[in-house]
C-alpha atoms as a PDB file:
ATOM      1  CA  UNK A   1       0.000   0.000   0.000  1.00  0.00           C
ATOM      2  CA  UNK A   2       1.366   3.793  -0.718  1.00  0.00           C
ATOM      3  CA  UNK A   3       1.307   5.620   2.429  1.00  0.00           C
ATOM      4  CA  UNK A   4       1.886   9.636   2.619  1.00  0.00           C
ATOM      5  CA  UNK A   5       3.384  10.545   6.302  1.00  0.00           C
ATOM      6  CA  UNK A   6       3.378  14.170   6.940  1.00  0.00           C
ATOM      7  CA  UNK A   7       6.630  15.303   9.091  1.00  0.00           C
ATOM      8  CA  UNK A   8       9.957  14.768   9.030  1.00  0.00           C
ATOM      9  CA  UNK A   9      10.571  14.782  12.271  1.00  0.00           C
ATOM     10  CA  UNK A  10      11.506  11.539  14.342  1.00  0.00           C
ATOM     11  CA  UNK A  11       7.664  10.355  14.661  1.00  0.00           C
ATOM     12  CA  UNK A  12       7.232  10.757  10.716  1.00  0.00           C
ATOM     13  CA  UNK A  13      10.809   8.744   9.783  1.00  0.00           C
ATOM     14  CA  UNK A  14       9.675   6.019  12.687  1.00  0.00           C
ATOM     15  CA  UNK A  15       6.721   5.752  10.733  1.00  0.00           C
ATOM     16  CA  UNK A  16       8.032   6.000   7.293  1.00  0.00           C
ATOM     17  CA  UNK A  17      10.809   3.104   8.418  1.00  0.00           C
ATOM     18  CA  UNK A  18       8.285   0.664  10.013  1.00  0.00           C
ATOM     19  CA  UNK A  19       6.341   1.041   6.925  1.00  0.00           C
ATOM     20  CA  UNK A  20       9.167   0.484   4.246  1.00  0.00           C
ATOM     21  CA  UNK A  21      10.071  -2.540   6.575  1.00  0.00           C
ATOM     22  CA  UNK A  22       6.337  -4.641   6.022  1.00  0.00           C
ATOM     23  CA  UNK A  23       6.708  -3.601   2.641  1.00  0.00           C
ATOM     24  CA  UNK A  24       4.926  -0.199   1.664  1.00  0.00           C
ATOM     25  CA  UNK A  25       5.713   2.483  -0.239  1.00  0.00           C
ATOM     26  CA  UNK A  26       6.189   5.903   1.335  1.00  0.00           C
ATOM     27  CA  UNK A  27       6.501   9.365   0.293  1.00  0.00           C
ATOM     28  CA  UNK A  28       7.565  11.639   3.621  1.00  0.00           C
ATOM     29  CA  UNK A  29       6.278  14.969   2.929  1.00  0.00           C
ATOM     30  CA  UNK A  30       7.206  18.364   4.787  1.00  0.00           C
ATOM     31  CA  UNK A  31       6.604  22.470   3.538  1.00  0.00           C
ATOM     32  CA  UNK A  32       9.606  22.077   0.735  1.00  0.00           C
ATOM     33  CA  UNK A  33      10.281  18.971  -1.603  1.00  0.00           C
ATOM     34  CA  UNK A  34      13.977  19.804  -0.934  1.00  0.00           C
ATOM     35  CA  UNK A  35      13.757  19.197   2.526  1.00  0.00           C
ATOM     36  CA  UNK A  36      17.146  18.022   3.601  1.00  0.00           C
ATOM     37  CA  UNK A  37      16.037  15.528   6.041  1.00  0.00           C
ATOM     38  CA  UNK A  38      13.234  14.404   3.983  1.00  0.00           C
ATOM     39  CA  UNK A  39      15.770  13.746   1.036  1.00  0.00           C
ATOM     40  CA  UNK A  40      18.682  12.420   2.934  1.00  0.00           C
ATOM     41  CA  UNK A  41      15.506   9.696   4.363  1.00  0.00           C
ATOM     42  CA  UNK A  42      14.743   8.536   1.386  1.00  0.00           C
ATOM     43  CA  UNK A  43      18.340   8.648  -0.320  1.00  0.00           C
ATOM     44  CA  UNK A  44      19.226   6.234   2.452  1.00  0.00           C
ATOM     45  CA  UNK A  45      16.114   4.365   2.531  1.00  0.00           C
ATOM     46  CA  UNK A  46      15.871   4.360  -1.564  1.00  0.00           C
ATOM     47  CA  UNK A  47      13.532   1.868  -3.663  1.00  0.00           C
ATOM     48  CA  UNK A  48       9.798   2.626  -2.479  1.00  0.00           C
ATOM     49  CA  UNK A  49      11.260   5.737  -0.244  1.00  0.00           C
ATOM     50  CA  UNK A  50      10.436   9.278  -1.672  1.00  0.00           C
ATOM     51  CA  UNK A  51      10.335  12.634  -0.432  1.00  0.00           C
ATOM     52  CA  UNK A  52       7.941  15.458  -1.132  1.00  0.00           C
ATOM     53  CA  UNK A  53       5.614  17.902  -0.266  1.00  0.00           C
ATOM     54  CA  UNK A  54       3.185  17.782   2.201  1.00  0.00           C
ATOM     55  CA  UNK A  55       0.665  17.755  -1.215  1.00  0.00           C
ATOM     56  CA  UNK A  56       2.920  16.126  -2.870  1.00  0.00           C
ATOM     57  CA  UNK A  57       2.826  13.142  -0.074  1.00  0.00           C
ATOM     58  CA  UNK A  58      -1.281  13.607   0.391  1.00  0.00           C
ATOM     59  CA  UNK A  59      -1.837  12.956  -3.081  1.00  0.00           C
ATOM     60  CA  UNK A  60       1.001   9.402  -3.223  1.00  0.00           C
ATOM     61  CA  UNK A  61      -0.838   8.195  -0.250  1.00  0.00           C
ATOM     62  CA  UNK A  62      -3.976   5.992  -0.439  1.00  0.00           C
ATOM     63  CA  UNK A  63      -3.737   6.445   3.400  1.00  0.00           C
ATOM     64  CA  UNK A  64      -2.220   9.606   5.048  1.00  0.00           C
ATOM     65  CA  UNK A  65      -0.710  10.083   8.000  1.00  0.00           C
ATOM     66  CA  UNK A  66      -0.965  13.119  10.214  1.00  0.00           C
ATOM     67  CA  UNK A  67       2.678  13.087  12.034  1.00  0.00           C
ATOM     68  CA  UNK A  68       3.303  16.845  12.726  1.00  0.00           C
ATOM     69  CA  UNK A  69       3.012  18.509  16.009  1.00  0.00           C
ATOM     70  CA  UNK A  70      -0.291  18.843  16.897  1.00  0.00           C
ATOM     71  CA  UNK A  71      -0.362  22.663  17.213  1.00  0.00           C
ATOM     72  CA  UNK A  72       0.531  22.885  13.485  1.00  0.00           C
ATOM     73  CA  UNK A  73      -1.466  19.755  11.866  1.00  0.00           C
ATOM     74  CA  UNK A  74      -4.035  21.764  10.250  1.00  0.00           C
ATOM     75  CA  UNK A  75      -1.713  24.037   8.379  1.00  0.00           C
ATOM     76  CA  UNK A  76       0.098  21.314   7.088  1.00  0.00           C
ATOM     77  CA  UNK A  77      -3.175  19.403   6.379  1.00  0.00           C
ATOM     78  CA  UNK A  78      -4.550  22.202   4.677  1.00  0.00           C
ATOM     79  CA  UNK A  79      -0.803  22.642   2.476  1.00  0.00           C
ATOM     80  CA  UNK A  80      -1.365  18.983   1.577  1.00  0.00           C
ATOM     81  CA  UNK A  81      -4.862  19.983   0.441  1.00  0.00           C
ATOM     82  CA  UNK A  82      -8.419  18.860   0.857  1.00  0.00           C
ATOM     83  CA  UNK A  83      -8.450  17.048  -2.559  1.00  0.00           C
ATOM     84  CA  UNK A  84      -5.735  15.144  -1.676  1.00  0.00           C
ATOM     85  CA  UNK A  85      -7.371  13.809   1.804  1.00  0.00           C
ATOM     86  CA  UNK A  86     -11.209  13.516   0.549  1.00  0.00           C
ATOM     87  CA  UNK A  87     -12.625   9.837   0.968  1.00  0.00           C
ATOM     88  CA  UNK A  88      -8.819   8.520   2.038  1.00  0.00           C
ATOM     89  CA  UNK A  89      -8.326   7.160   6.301  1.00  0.00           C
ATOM     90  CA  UNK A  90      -5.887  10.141   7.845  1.00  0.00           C
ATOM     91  CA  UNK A  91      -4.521   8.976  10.726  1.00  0.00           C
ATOM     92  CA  UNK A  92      -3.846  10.988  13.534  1.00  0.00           C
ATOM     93  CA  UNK A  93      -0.929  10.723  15.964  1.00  0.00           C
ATOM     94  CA  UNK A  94      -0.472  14.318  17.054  1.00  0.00           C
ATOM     95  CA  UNK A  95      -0.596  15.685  20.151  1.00  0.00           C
ATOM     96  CA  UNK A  96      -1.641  19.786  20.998  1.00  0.00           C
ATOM     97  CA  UNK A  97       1.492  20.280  22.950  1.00  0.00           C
ATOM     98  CA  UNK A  98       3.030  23.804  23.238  1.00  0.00           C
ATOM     99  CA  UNK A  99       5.568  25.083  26.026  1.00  0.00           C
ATOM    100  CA  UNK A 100       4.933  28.433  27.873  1.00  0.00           C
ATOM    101  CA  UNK A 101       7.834  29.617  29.801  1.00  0.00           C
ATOM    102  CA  UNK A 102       9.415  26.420  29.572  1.00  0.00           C
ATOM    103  CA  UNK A 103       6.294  24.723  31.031  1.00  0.00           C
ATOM    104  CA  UNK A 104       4.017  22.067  28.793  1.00  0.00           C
ATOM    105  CA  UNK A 105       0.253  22.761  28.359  1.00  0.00           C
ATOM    106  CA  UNK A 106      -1.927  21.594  26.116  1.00  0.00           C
ATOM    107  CA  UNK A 107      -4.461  23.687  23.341  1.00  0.00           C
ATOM    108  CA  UNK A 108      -6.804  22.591  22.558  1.00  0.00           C
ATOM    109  CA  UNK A 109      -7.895  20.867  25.422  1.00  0.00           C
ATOM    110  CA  UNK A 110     -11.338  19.252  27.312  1.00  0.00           C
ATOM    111  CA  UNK A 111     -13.786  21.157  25.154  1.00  0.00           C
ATOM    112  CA  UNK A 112     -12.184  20.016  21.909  1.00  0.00           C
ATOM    113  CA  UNK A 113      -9.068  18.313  20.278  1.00  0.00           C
ATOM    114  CA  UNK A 114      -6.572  18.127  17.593  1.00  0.00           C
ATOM    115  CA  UNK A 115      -8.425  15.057  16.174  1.00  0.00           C
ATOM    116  CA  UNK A 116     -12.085  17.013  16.408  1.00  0.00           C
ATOM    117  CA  UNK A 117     -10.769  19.792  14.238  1.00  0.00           C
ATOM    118  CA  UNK A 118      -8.877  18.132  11.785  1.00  0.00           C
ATOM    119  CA  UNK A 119     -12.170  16.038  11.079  1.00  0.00           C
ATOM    120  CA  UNK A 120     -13.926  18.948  10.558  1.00  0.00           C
ATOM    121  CA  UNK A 121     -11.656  21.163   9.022  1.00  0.00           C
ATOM    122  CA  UNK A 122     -11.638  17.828   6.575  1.00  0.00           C
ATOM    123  CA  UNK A 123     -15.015  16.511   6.592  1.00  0.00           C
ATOM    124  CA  UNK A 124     -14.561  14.252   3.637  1.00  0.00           C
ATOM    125  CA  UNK A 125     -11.538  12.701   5.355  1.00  0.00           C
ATOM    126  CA  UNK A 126     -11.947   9.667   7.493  1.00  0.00           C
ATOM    127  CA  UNK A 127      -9.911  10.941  10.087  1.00  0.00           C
ATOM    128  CA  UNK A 128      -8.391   7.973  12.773  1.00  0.00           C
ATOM    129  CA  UNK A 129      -6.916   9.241  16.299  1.00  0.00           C
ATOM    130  CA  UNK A 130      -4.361   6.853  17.620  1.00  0.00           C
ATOM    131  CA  UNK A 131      -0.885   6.353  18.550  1.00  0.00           C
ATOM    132  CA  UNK A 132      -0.735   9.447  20.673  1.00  0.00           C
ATOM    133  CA  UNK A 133      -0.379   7.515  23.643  1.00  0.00           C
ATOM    134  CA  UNK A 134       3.270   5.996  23.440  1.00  0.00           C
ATOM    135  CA  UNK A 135       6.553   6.949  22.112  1.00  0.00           C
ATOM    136  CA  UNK A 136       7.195   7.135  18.375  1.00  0.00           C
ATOM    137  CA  UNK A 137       9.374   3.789  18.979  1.00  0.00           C
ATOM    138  CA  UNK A 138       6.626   1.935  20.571  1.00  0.00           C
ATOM    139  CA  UNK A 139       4.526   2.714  17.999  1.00  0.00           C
ATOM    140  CA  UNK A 140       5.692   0.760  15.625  1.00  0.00           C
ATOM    141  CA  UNK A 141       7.723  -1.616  17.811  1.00  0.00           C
ATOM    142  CA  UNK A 142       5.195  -2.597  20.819  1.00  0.00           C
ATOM    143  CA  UNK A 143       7.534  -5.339  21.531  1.00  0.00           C
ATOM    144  CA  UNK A 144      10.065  -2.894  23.102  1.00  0.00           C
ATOM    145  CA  UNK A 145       7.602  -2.710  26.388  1.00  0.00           C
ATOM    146  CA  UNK A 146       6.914  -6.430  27.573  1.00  0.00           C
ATOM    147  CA  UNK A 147       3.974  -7.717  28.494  1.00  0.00           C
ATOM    148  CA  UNK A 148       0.222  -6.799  27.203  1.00  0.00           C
ATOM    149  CA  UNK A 149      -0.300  -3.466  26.939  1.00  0.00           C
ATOM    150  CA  UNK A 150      -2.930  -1.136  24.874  1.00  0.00           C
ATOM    151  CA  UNK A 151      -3.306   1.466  22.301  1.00  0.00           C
ATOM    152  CA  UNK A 152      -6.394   2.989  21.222  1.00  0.00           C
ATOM    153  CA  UNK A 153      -8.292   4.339  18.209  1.00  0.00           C
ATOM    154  CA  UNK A 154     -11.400   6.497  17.481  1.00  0.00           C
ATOM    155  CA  UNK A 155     -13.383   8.033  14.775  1.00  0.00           C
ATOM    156  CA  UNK A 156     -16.665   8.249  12.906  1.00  0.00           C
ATOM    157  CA  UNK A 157     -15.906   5.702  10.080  1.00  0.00           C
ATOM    158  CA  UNK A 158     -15.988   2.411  11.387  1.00  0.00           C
ATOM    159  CA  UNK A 159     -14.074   0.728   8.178  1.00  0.00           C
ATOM    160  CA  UNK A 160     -11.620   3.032   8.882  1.00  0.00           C
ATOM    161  CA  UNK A 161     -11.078   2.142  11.964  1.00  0.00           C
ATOM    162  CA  UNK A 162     -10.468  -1.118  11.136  1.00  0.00           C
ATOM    163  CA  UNK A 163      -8.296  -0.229   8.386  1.00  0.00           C
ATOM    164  CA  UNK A 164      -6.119   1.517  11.109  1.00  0.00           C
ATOM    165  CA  UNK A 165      -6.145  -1.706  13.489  1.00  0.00           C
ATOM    166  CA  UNK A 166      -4.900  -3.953  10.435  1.00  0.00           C
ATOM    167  CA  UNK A 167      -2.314  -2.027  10.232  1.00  0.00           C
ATOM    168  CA  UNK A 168      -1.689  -1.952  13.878  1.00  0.00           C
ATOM    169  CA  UNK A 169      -1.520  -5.672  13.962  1.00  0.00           C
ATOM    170  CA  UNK A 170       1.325  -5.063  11.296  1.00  0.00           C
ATOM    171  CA  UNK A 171       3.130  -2.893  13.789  1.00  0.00           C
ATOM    172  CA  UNK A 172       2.734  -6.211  15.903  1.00  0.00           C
ATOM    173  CA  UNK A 173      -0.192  -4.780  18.600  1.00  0.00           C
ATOM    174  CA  UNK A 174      -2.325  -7.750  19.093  1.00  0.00           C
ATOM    175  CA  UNK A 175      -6.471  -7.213  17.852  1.00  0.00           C
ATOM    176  CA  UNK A 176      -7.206  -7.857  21.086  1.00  0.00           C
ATOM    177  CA  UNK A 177      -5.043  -5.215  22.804  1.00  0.00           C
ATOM    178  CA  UNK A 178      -6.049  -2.153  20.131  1.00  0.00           C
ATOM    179  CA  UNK A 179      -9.235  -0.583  22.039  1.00  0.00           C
ATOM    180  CA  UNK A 180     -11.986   1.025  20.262  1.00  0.00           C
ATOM    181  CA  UNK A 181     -13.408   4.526  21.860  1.00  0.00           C
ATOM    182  CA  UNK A 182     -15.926   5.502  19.628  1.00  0.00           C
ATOM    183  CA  UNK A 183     -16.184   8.567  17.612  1.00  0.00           C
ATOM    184  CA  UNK A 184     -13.573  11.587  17.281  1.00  0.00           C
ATOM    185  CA  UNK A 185     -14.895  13.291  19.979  1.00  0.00           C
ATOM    186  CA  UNK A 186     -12.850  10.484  22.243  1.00  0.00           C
ATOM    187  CA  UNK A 187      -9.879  12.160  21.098  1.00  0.00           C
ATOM    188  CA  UNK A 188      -9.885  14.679  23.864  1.00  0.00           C
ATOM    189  CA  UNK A 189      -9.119  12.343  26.320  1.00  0.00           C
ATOM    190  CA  UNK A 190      -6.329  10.167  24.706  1.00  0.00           C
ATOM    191  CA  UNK A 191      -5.028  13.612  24.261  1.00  0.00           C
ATOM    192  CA  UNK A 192      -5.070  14.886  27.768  1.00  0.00           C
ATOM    193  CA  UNK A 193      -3.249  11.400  28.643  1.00  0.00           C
ATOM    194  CA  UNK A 194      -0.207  13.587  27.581  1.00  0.00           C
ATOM    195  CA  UNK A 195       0.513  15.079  30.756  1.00  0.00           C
ATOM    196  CA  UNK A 196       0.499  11.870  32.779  1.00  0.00           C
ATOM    197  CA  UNK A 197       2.448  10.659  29.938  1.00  0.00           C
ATOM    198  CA  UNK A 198       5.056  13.369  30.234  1.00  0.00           C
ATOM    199  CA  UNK A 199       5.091  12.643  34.268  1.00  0.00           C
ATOM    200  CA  UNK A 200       5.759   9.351  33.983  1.00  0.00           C
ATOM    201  CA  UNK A 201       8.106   9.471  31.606  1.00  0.00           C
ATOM    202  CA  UNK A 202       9.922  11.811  33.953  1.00  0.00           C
ATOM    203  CA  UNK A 203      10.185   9.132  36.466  1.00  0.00           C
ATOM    204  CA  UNK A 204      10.852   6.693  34.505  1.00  0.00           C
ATOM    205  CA  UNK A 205      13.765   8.051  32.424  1.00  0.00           C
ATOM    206  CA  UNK A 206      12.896   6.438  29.425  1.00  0.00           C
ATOM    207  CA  UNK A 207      10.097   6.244  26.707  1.00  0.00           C
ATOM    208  CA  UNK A 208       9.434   2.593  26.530  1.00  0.00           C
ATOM    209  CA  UNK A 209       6.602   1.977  28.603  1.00  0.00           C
ATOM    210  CA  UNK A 210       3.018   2.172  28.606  1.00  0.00           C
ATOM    211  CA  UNK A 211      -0.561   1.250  30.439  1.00  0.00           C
ATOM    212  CA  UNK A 212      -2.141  -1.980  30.503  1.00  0.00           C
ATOM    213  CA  UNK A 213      -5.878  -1.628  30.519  1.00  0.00           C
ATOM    214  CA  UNK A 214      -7.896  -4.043  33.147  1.00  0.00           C
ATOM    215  CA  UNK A 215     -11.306  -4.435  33.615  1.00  0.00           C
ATOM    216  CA  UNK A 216     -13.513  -6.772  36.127  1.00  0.00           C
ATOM    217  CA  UNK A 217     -15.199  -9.885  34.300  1.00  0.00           C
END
């Protein structure tokens, strides 16, 4: 399949790479088609590795992939352009994080979310939240925390969604452990995870963990 990931930074290439590994063909798009890191990526990565715009990307992709920083996803979904996203599943895996005097906050946050405006900024796109949750690295390598642990997805298009968990189960998440919130509107609170995320990660000292989800039967 032809995937477009948006961002060059090291969520996109994690992306990109996992992707180019189970076989797919990428095109890594950022604001300039000379983008140095975009190039050198797919220089190194070659074959079904390209570099582009972020329209340039939108339009290779059969499914795009939203991997800029939250606070600046719409302007780069909006560069890639609405005829490039109608009808196709964008994925989501940006967080609203922004720093004020050195301090992280989030915007938006409780009333709305990053994956709420993108879908209707983008109403034709079938717009997936997930990801968000873990480290670029255990996103496409849940094997790096042991034991069962869970991700999560939501939107409004349920084929989509399970578009997204296929290729979840390529990352190597099991079915069973990818957990289904409902529509887009879940994507507030899998957003405001990112502060407990941010404090554990602080105690930790490392990025490879994440939450187990347990429930009474």
């Amino acid at each position: 399949m032809r995937y477009g990931v948006l961002g060059t930074g090291e969520v996109g290439r994690s992306l990109g790479g996992r992707l180019l590994e189970l076989g797919h063909e990428v095109t890594l798009g950022s604001r300039s088609a000379d983008n140095p890191v975009a190039v050198e990526w797919a220089t190194a990565a070659a074959g079904r590795a390209h570099a582009g715009t972020f329209a340039q990307a939108a339009a290779a992709g059969e499914v795009v992939v939203n991997a800029v920083g939250g606070t600046v996803a719409l302007d780069a979904l909006r560069a890639a352009g609405a005829e490039h996203l109608d009808g196709k599943v964008l994925v989501d895996v940006s967080n609203p994080l922004l720093f004020e005097d050195g301090q992280p906050r989030l915007d938006p946050v409780e009333s709305d979310s990053v994956g709420e405006r993108i879908q209707r900024a983008f109403p034709h796109a079938r717009v997936v939240k997930t990801l968000n949750t873990v480290n670029c690295q255990v996103m496409v390598k849940p094997g790096r925390v042991p034991g069962e642990h869970n991700v999560f997805v939501c939107g409004e298009d349920a084929r989509a969604k399970e578009q997204v968990t296929e290729l979840l189960v390529e990352f190597g998440w099991p079915a069973g452990r990818v957990l289904d919130l409902g529509g887009i509107r879940a994507a507030r609170a899998v957003e405001m995870y990112l502060p407990l995320w941010l404090s554990m990660f602080g105690r930790f000292g490392s990025p490879d963990f994440n939450i187990e989800v347990r429930r009474a039967v």
